[in-house]
Protein backbone atom coordinates (compact mmCIF):
# COMPACT_ATOMS: atom_id res chain seq x y z
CA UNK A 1 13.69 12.72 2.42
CA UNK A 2 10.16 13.76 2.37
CA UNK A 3 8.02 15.45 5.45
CA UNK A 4 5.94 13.85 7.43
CA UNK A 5 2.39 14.31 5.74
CA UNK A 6 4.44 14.52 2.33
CA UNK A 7 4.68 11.36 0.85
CA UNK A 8 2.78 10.78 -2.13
CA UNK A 9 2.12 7.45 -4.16
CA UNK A 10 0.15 8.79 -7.18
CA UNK A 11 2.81 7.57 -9.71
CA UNK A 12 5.98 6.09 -7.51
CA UNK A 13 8.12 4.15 -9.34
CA UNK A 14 9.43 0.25 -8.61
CA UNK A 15 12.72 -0.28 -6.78
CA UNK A 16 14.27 -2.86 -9.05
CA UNK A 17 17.33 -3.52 -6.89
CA UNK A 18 15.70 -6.71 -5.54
CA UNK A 19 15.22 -9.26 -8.45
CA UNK A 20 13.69 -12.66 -7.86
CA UNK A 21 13.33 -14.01 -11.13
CA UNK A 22 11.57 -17.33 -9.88
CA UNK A 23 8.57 -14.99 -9.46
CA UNK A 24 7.87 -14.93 -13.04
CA UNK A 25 4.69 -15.79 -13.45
CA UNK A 26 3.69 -16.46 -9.94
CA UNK A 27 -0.09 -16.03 -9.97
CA UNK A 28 -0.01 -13.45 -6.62
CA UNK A 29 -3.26 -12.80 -4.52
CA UNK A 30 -3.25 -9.66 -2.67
CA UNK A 31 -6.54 -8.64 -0.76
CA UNK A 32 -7.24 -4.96 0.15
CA UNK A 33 -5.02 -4.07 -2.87
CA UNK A 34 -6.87 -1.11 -4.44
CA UNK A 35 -4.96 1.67 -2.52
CA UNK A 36 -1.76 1.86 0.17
CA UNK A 37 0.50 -0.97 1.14
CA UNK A 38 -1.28 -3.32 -0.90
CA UNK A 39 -1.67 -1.33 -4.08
CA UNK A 40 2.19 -1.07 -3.74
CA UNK A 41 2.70 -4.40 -3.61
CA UNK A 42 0.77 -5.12 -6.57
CA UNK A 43 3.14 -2.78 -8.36
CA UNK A 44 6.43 -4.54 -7.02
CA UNK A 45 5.63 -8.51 -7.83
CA UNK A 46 3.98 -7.38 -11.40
CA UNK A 47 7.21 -5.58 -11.85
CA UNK A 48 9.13 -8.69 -10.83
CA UNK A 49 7.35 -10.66 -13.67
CA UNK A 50 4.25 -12.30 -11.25
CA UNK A 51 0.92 -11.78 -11.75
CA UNK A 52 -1.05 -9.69 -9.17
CA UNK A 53 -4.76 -10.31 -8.55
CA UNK A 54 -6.15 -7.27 -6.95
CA UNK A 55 -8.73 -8.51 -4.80
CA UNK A 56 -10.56 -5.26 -3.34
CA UNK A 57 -14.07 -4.49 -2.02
CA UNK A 58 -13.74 -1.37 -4.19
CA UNK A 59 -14.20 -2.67 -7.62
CA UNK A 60 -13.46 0.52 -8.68
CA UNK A 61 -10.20 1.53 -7.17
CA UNK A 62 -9.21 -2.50 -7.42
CA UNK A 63 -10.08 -1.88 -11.61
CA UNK A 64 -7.86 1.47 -11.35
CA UNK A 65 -4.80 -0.57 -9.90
CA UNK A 66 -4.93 -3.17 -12.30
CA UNK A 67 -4.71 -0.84 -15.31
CA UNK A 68 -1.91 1.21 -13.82
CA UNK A 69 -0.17 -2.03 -13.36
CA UNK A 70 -0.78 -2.62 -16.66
CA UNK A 71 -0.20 0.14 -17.97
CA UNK A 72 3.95 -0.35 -16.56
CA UNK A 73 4.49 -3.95 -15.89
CA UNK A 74 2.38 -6.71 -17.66
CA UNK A 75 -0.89 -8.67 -16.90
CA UNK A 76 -3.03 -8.05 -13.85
CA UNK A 77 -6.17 -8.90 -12.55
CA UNK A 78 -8.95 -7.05 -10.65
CA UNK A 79 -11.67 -8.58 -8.63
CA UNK A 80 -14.67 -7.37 -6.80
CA UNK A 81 -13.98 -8.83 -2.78
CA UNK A 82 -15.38 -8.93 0.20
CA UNK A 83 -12.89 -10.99 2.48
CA UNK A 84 -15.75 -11.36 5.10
CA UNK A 85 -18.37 -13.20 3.02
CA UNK A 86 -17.30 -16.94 2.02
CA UNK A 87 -19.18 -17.18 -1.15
CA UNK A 88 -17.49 -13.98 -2.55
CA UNK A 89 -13.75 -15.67 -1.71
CA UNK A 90 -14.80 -18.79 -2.81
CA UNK A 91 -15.90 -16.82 -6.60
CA UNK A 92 -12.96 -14.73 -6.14
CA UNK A 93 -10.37 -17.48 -6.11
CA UNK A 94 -12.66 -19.37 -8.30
CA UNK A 95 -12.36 -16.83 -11.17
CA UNK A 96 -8.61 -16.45 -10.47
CA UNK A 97 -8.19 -20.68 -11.44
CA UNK A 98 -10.31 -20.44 -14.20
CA UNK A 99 -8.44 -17.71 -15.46
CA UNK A 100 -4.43 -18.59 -14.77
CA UNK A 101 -4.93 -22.22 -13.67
CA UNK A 102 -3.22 -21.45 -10.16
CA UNK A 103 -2.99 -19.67 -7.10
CA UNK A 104 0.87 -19.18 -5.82
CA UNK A 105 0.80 -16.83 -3.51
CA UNK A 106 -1.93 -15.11 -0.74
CA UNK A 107 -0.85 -11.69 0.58
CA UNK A 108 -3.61 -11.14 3.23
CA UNK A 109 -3.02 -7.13 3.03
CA UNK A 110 -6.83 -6.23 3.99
CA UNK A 111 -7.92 -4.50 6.91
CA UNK A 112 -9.85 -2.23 8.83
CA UNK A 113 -8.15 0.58 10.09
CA UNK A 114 -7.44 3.69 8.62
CA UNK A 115 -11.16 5.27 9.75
CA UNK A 116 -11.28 2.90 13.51
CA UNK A 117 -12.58 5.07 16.22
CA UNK A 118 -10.03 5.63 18.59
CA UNK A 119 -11.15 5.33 22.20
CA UNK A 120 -10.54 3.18 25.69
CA UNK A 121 -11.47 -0.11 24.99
CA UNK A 122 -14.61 -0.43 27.27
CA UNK A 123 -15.61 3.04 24.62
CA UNK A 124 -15.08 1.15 21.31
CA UNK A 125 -18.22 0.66 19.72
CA UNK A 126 -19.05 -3.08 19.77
CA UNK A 127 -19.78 -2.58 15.83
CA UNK A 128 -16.29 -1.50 15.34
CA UNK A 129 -14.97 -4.81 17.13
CA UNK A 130 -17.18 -6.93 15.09
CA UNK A 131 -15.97 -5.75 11.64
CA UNK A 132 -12.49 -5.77 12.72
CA UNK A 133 -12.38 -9.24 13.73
CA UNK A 134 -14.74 -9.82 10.69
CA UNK A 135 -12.35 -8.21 8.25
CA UNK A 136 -8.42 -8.82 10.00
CA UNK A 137 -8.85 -11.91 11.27
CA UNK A 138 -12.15 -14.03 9.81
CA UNK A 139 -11.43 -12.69 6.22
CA UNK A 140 -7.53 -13.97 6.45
CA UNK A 141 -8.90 -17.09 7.64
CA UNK A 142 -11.25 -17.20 4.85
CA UNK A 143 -8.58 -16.11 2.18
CA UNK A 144 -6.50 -18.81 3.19
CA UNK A 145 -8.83 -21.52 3.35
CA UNK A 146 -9.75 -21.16 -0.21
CA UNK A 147 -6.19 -21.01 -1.59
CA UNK A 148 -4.71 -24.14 0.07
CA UNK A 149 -6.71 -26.69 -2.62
CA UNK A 150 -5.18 -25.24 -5.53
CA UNK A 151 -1.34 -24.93 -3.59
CA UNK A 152 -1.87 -28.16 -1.88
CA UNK A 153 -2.57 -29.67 -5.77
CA UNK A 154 0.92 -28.07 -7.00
CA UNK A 155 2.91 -28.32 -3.86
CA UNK A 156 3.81 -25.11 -3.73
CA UNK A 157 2.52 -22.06 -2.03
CA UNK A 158 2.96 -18.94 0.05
CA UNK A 159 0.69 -17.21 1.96
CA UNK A 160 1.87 -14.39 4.17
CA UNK A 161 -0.64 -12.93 7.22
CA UNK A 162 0.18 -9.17 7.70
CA UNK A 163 0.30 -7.99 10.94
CA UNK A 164 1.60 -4.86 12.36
CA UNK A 165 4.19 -3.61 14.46
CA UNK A 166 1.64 -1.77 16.40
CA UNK A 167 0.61 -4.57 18.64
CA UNK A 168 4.21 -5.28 19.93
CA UNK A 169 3.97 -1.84 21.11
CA UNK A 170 0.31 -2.62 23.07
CA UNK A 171 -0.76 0.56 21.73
CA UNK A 172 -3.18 2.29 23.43
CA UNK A 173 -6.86 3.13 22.46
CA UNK A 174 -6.74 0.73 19.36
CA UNK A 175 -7.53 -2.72 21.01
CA UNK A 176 -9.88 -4.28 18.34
CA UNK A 177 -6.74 -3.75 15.83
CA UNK A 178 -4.24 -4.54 18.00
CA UNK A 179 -6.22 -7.98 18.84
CA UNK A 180 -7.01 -8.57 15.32
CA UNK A 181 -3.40 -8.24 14.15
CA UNK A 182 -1.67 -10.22 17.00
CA UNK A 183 -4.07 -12.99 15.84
CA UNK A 184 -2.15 -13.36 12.79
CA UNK A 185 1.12 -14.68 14.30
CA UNK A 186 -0.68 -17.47 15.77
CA UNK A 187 -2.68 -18.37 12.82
CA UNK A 188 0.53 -18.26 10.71
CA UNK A 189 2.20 -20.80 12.97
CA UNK A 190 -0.25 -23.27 12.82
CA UNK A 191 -0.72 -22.88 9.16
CA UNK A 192 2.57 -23.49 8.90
CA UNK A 193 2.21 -26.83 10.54
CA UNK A 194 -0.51 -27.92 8.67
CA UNK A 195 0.85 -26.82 5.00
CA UNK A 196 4.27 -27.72 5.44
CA UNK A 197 3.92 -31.45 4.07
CA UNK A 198 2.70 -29.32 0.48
CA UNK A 199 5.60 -27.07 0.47
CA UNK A 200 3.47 -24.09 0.99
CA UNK A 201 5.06 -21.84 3.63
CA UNK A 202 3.31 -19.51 6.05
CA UNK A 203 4.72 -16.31 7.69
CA UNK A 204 3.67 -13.14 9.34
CA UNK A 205 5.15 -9.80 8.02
CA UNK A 206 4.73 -6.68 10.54
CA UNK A 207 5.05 -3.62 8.68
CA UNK A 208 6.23 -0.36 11.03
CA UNK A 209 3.84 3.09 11.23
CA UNK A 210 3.95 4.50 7.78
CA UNK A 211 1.85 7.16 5.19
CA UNK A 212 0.29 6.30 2.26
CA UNK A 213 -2.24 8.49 0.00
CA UNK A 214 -4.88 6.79 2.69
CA UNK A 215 -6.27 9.28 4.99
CA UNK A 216 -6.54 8.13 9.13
CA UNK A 217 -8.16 10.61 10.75
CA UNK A 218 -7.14 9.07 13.83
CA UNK A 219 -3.48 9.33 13.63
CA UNK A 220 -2.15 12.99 13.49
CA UNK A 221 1.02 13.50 11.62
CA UNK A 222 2.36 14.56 14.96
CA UNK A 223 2.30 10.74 16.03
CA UNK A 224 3.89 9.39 12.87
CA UNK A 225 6.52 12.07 13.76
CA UNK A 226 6.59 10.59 17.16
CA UNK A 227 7.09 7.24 16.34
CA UNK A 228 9.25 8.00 13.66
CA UNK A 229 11.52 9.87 16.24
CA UNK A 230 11.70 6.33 18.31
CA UNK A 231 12.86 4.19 15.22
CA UNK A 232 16.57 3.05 15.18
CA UNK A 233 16.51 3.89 11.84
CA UNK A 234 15.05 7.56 12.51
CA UNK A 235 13.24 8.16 8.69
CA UNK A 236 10.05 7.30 7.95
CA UNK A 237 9.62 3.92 5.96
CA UNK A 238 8.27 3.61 2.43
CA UNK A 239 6.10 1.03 0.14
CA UNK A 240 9.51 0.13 -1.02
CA UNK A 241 10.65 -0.92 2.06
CA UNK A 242 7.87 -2.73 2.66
CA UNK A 243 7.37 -4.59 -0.96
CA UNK A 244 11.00 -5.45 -1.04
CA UNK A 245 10.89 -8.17 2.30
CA UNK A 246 7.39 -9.42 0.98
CA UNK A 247 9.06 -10.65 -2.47
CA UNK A 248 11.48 -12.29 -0.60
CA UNK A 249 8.93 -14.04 1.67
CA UNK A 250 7.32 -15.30 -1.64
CA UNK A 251 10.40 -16.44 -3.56
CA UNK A 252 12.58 -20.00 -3.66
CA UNK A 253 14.84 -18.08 -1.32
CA UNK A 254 12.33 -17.80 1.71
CA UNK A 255 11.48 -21.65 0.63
CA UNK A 256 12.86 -22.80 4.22
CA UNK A 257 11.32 -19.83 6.27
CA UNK A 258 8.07 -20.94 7.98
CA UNK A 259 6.39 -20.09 10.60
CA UNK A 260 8.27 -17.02 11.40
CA UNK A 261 7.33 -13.38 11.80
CA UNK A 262 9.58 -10.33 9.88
CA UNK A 263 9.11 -7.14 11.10
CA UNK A 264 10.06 -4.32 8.88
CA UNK A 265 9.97 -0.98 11.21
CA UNK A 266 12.87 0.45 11.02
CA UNK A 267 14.07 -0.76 14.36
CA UNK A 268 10.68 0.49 16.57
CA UNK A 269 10.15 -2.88 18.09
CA UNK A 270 12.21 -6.06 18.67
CA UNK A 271 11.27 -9.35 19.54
């Protein structure tokens, strides 16, 4: 098992224990998907036939992904985002029709919060609240909003609202995140509602504390140690234990799971 501080991503390979062949061709929108988690995920759905569309405000990095997916899997697609601006979802989702003809899935993945300040709440800077509930919670709404036509039109869809296993722990000193990412369970729920009649489903997925090649220069290896230390499952978790309860989310065999939040932390919280 690698160290604390030790993982690296530059060229992991898929986990093809879990095989959902009904994602085959799946047309898979994942924002914030030109590095971490959701660069991860990119890697697992193209690997399980679908076809990821990196949305990423790095054009760069999301151009990078693409061809590494590529490069190992099949087709991929890379597009300039900015989740907080309407008109650049709106061309984003636009050029993703125009191109496959459908929109299947929605993996809202983006985020701020790898370079948040870290500070009492009544310290934050006001600028850092703003672009957190800009980016986590107004750029999921936006996401979504543009999807639904286009899975309302097939009856079919997924769309799944990361959140984070942080907030059940009311984590200190991180308040605009930890408001931002309880937002999503509530959003999920009454998306839910509201899509069910299409067959689209809506769920929250909480990922637990983990490394990724992403720098935070606000958590210290020492606290991913620490919170590693109070997991029932005492090893850090990896992108593959991550990917591997998104896929699920997103196949025929989640197709009666709405609504509902799935942590995957190794046993740090419980609901």
């Amino acid at each position: 098992m690698a160290e604390i501080g030790e993982i690296d991503y530059s060229d992991f390979e898929v986990d093809k224990s879990a095989t959902y062949p009904d994602l085959k061709d799946r047309v898979v929108v994942i924002t914030g998907a030109g590095q971490g988690i959701g660069r991860g995920y990119a890697h697992y759905f193209a690997a399980q036939g679908a076809i990821p569309v990196i949305a990423e405000i790095n054009g760069e990095a999301g151009d990078k992904v693409a061809d590494e997916v590529r490069a190992k899997h099949g087709p991929a697609l890379s597009i300039q985002l900015d989740v907080t601006d309407l008109d650049s979802v709106t061309s984003m989702v636009d050029k993703t029709l125009s191109k496959f003809g459908r929109v299947d899935c929605l993996i809202n993945n983006a985020a701020v919060f790898s370079k948040i300040t870290m500070a009492p709440f009544w310290e934050l800077p006001v600028d850092e609240w703003k672009a957190a509930v800009d980016v986590n919670i107004t750029g999921a709404f936006f996401c979504a909003r543009a999807v639904v036509p286009a899975m309302q039109e097939a009856n079919w869809g997924r769309i799944i609202n990361v959140s984070s296993a942080t907030f059940l722990m009311g984590l200190p000193n991180y308040l605009h995140y930890i408001t931002t990412k309880s937002a999503m369970v509530g959003m999920s729920r009454s998306m839910a509602r509201e899509l069910g009649p299409w067959n689209v489903t809506v769920n929250t997925f909480w990922p637990g504390v983990m490394q990724t090649e992403i720098e935070r220069p606000s958590v210290p290896n020492e606290r991913f140690k620490e919170y590693t230390a109070r997991q029932a499952l005492p090893r850090q978790g990896t992108i593959h234990d991550l990917a591997k309860p998104v896929l699920f989310l997103c196949s025929e065999e989640a197709g009666y799971i709405t609504g509902q939040s799935l942590q995957a932390d190794g046993g740090l919280t419980f609901v």
